[in-house]
Protein backbone atom coordinates (compact mmCIF):
# COMPACT_ATOMS: atom_id res chain seq x y z
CA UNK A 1 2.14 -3.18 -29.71
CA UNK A 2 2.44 0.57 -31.03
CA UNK A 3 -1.23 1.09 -29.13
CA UNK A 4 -0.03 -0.59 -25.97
CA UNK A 5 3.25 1.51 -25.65
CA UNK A 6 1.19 5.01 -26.45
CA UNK A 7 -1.19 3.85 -23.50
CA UNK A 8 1.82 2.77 -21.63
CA UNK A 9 3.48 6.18 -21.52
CA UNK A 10 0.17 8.14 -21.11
CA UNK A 11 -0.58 6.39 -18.13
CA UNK A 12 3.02 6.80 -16.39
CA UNK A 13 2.71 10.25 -17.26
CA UNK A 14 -0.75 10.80 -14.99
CA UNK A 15 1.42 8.66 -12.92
CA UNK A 16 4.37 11.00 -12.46
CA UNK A 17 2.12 14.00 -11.88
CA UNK A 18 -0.31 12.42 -9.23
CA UNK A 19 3.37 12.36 -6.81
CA UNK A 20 3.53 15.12 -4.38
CA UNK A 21 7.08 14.84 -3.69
CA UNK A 22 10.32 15.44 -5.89
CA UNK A 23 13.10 14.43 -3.08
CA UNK A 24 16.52 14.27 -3.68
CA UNK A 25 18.41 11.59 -1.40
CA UNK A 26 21.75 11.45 -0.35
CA UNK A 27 22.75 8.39 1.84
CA UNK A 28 26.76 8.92 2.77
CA UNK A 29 29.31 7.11 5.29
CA UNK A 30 32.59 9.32 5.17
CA UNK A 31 33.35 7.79 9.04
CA UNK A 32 32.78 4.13 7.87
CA UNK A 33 35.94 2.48 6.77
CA UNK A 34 36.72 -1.16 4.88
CA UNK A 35 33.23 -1.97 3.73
CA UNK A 36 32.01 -2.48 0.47
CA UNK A 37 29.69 0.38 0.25
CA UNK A 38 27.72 -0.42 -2.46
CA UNK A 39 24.82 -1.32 -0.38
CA UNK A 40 24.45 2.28 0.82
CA UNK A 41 23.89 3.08 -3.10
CA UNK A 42 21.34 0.42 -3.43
CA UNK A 43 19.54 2.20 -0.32
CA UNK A 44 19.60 5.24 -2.12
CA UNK A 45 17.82 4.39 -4.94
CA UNK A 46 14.94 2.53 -2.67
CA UNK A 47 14.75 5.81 -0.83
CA UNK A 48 14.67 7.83 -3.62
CA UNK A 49 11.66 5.46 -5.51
CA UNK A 50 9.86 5.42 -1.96
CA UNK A 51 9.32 9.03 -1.41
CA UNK A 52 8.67 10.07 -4.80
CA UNK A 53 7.08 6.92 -5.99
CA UNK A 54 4.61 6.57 -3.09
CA UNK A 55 1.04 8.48 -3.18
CA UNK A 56 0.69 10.51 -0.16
CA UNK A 57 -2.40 12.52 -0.57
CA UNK A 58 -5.43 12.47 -2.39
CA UNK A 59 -4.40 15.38 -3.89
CA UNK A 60 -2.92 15.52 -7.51
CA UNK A 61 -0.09 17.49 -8.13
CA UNK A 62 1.68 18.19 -11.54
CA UNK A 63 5.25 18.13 -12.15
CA UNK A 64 5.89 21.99 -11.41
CA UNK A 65 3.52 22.26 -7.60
CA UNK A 66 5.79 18.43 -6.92
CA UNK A 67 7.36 19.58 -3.48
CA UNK A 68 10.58 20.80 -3.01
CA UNK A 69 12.54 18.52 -0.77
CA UNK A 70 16.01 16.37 0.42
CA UNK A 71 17.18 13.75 2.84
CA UNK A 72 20.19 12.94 3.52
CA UNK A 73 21.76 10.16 5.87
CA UNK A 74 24.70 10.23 7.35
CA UNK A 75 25.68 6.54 8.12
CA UNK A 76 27.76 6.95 11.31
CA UNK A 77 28.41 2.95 12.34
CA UNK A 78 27.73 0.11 10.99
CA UNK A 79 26.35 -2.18 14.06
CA UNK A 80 25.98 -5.72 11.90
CA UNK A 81 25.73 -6.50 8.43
CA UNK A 82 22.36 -5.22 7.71
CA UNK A 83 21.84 -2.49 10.52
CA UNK A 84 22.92 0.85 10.80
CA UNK A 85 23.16 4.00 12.75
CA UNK A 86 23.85 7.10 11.84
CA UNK A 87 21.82 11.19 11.51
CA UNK A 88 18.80 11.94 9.37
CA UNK A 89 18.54 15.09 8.11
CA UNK A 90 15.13 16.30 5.92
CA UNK A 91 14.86 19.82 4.40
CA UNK A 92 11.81 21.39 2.99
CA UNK A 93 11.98 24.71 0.83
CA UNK A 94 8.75 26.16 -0.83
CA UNK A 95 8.63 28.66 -4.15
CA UNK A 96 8.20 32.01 -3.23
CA UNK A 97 5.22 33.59 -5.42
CA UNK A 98 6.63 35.69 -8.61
CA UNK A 99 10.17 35.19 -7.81
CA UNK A 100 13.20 32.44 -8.01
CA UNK A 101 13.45 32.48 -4.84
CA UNK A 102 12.63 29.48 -2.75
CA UNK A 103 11.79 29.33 1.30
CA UNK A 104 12.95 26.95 3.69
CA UNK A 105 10.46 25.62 5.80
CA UNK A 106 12.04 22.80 7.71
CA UNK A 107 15.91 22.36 8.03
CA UNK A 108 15.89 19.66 10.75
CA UNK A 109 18.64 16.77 11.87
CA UNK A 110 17.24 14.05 13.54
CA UNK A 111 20.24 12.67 15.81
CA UNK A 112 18.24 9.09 16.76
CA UNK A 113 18.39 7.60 13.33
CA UNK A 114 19.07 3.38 13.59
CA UNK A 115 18.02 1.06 11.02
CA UNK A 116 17.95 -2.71 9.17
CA UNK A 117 18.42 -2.62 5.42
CA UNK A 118 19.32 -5.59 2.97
CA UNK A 119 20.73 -4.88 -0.53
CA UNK A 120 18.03 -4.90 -3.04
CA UNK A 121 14.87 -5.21 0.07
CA UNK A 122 11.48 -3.43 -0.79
CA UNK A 123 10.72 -0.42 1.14
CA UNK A 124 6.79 -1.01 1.51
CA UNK A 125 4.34 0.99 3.78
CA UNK A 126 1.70 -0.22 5.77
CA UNK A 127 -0.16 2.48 7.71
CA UNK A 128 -1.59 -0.09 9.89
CA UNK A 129 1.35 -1.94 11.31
CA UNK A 130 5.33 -1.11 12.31
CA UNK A 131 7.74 -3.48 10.12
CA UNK A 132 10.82 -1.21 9.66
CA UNK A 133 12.16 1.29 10.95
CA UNK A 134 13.64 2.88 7.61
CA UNK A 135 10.29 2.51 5.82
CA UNK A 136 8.52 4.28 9.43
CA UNK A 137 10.79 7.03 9.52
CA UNK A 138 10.59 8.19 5.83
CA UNK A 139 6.66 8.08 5.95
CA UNK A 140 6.94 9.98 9.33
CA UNK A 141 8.96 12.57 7.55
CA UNK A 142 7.22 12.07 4.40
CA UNK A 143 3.69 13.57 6.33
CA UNK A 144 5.73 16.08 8.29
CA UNK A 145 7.14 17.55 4.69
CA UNK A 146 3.51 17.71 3.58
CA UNK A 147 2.34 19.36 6.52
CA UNK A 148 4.82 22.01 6.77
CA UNK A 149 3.88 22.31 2.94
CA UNK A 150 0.36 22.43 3.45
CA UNK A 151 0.65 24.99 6.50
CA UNK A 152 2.06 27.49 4.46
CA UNK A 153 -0.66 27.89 1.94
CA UNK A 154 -3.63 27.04 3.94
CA UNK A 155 -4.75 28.01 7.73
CA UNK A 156 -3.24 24.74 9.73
CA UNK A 157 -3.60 23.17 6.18
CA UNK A 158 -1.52 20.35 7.18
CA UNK A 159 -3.08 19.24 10.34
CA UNK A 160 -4.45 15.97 8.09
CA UNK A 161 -1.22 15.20 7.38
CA UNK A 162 0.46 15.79 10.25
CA UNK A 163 -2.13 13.79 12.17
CA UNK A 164 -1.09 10.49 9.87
CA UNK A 165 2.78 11.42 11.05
CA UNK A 166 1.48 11.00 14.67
CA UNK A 167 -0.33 7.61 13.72
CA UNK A 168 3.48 6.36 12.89
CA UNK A 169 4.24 7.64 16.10
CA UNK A 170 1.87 5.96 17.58
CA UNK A 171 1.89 2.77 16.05
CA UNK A 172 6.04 2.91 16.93
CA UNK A 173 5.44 2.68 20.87
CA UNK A 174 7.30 -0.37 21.04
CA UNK A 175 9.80 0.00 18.62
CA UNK A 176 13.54 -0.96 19.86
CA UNK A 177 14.89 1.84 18.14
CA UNK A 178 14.99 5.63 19.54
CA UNK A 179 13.11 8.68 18.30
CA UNK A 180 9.02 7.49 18.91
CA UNK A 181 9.03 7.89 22.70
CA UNK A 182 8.26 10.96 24.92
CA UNK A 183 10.33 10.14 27.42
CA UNK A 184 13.04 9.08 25.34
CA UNK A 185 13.92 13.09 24.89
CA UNK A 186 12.34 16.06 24.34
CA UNK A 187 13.38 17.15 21.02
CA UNK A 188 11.90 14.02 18.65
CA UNK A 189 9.73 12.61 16.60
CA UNK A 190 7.41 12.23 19.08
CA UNK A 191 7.62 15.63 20.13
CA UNK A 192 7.52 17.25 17.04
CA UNK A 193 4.27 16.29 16.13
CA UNK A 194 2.90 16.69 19.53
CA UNK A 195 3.86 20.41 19.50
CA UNK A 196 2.68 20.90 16.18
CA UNK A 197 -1.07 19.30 17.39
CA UNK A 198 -1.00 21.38 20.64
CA UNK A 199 -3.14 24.10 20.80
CA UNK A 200 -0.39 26.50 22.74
CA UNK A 201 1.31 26.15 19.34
CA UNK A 202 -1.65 26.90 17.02
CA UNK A 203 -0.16 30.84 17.13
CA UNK A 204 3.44 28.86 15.06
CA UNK A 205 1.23 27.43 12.94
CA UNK A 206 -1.05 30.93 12.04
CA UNK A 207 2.33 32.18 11.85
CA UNK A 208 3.47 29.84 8.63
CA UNK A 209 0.37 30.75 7.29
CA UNK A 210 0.98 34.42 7.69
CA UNK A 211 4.38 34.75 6.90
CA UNK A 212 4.84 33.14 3.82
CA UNK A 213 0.89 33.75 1.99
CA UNK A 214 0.49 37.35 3.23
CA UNK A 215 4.53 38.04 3.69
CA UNK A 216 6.67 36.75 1.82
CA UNK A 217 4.37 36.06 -1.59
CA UNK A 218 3.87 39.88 -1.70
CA UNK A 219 7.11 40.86 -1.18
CA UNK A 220 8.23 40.95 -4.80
CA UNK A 221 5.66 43.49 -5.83
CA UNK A 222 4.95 45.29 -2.54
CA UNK A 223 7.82 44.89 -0.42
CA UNK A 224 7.38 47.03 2.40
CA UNK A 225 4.04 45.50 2.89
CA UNK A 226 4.74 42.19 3.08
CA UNK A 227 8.30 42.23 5.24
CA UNK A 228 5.06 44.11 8.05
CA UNK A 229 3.24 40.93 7.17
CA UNK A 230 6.15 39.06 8.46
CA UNK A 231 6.69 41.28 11.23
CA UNK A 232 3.21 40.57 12.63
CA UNK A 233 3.29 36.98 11.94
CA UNK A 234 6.28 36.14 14.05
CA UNK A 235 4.85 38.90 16.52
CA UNK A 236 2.57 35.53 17.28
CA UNK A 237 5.37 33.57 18.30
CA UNK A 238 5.66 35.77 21.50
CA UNK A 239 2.69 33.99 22.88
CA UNK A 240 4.07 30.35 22.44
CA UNK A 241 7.66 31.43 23.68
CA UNK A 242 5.54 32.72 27.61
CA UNK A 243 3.18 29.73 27.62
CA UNK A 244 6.00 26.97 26.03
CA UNK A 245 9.53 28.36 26.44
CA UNK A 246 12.11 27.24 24.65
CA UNK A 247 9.81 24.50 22.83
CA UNK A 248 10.91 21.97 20.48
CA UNK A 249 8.53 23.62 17.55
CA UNK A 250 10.04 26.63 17.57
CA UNK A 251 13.42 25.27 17.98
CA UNK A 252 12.56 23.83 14.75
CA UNK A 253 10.96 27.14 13.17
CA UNK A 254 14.01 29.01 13.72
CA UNK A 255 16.51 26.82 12.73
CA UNK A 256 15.07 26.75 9.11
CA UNK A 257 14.19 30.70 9.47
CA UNK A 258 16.40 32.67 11.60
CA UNK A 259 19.15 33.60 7.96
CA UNK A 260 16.09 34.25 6.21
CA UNK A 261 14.54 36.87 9.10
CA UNK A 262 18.26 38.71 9.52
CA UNK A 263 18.39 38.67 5.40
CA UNK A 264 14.60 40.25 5.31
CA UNK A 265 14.92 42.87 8.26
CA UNK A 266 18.72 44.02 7.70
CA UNK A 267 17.67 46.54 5.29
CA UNK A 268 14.31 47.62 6.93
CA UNK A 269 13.83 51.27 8.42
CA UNK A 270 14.75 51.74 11.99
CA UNK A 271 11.67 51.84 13.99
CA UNK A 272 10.79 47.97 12.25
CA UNK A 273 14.05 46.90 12.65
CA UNK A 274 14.32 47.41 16.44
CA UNK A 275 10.92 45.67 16.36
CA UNK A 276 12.07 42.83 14.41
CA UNK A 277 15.13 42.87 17.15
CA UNK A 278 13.18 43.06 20.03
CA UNK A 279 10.69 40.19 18.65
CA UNK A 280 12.88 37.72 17.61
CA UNK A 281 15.66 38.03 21.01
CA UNK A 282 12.52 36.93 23.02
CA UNK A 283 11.58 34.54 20.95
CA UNK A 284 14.64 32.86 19.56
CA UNK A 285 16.67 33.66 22.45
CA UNK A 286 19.78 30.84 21.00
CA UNK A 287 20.48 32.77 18.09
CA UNK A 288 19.92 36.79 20.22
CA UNK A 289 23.82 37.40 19.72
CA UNK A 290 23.23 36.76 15.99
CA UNK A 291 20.42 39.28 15.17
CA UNK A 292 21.88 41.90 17.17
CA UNK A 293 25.17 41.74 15.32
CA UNK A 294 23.03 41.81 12.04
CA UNK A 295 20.58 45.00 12.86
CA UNK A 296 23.06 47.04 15.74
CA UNK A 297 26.06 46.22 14.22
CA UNK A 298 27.59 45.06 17.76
């Protein structure tokens, strides 16, 4: 028995590190009055045992390079008694080399988010076939979180991944619920991984590469270097903003960037910062008011 538990624990230990993901779930219902509520705890431990219990890549991963990332669900209505509506959101932050700091690299709310759930039901994946659309969506995102990841170490180093996030997609064509089709809206899950494939936004992804390997992972030893690295990585975006305007990628890109570009650029010299200014009003044109307030001062 004492040989059997040693083997036990060694082999749950290769298990743990062979996980890429360490996400933390929070599934709430603040609007959602009178009902016992303990089924939305339930679903939070299934979450939480399906993203970081599932193996993702053929990659193995120890507990420290596990990937930074949350979820959390905001159950908005409760349609029957075991289907639900509500918001997704999924955030995605990355260490920064030689520092505590960590990046975000996807800060995203996905608005379409309806699902059936019974207390104590297993969350099981099958690549080949839609059965839920809880267990779809969190392998969608689950892909997309790798992706992002992978993008930011490696040239398109996600495109693998991403790919198998566009298989769900796929595969959810005739799904009753929202989010999988194209003409549903142009801001979903369908869209996001389309943009991400396209090749008028292969200059957004050379840009994650650029930004955070040659930007910000030099920045706490040769600062000035890397915040130009940065510079003429989102320099790139100006191509995707003429050909694709306003597109849903870089909607997406600047929501989980645009703090972290005023934060970098505030304190640059002149000459950069009215490049960074000039840069990121084309290209980010929602948040223009924003940056000039933070480099101008008006």
């Amino acid at each position: 028995m004492k040989y059997i538990l040693i083997l036990f624990f060694v082999f749950s230990s290769v298990f743990v590190k062979a996980q890429e993901l360490q996400c933390s779930v929070s599934v709430m219902s603040p609007s959602v009055q009178g009902t016992n509520k303990q089924v939305f705890e339930t679903l939070q431990a299934a979450i939480i045992e399906f993203m970081n219990g599932q193996k993702w890549t053929d990659n193995v991963f120890s507990g420290e390079e596990r990937i930074q990332c949350s979820i959390l669900i905001n159950i908005k209505q409760i349609i029957s008694v075991d289907e639900f509506s509500g918001t997704f959101q999924v955030q995605l932050r990355r260490p920064v080399y030689n520092s505590s700091y960590s990046t975000m690299l996807l800060n995203y709310i996905d608005q379409d988010f309806a699902f059936k759930y019974t207390e104590y039901e297993p969350l099981i994946y099958n690549p080949n076939t839609f059965e839920s659309n809880l267990v779809a969506t969190l392998a969608y995102y689950a892909y997309i979180i790798i992706g992002f990841d992978y993008d930011s170490f490696s040239k398109e180093g996600g495109s693998k991944y991403i790919s198998m996030a566009e298989q769900i997609v796929s595969i959810a064509q005739n799904a009753p619920q929202k989010g999988w089709k194209s003409f549903e809206s142009r801001r979903n899950r369908y869209w996001l991984v389309e943009n991400y494939l396209n090749e008028f936004h292969r200059p957004l992804r050379e840009c994650m590469y650029d930004y955070h390997r040659n930007g910000l992972d030099k920045m706490s030893s040769k600062a000035e270097e890397g915040r130009a690295e940065i510079l003429k990585a989102i320099e790139k975006l100006r191509k995707v903003q003429r050909e694709k305007p306003g597109s849903f990628a870089m909607q997406v890109f600047f929501d989980a960037k645009s703090d972290e570009l005023i934060n970098i650029f505030k304190e640059s010299f002149s000459m950069e910062k009215g490049r960074a200014l000039e840069v990121l009003s084309e290209c980010d044109p929602a948040n223009v008011e924003k940056y000039k307030k933070a480099f101008t001062g008006n």
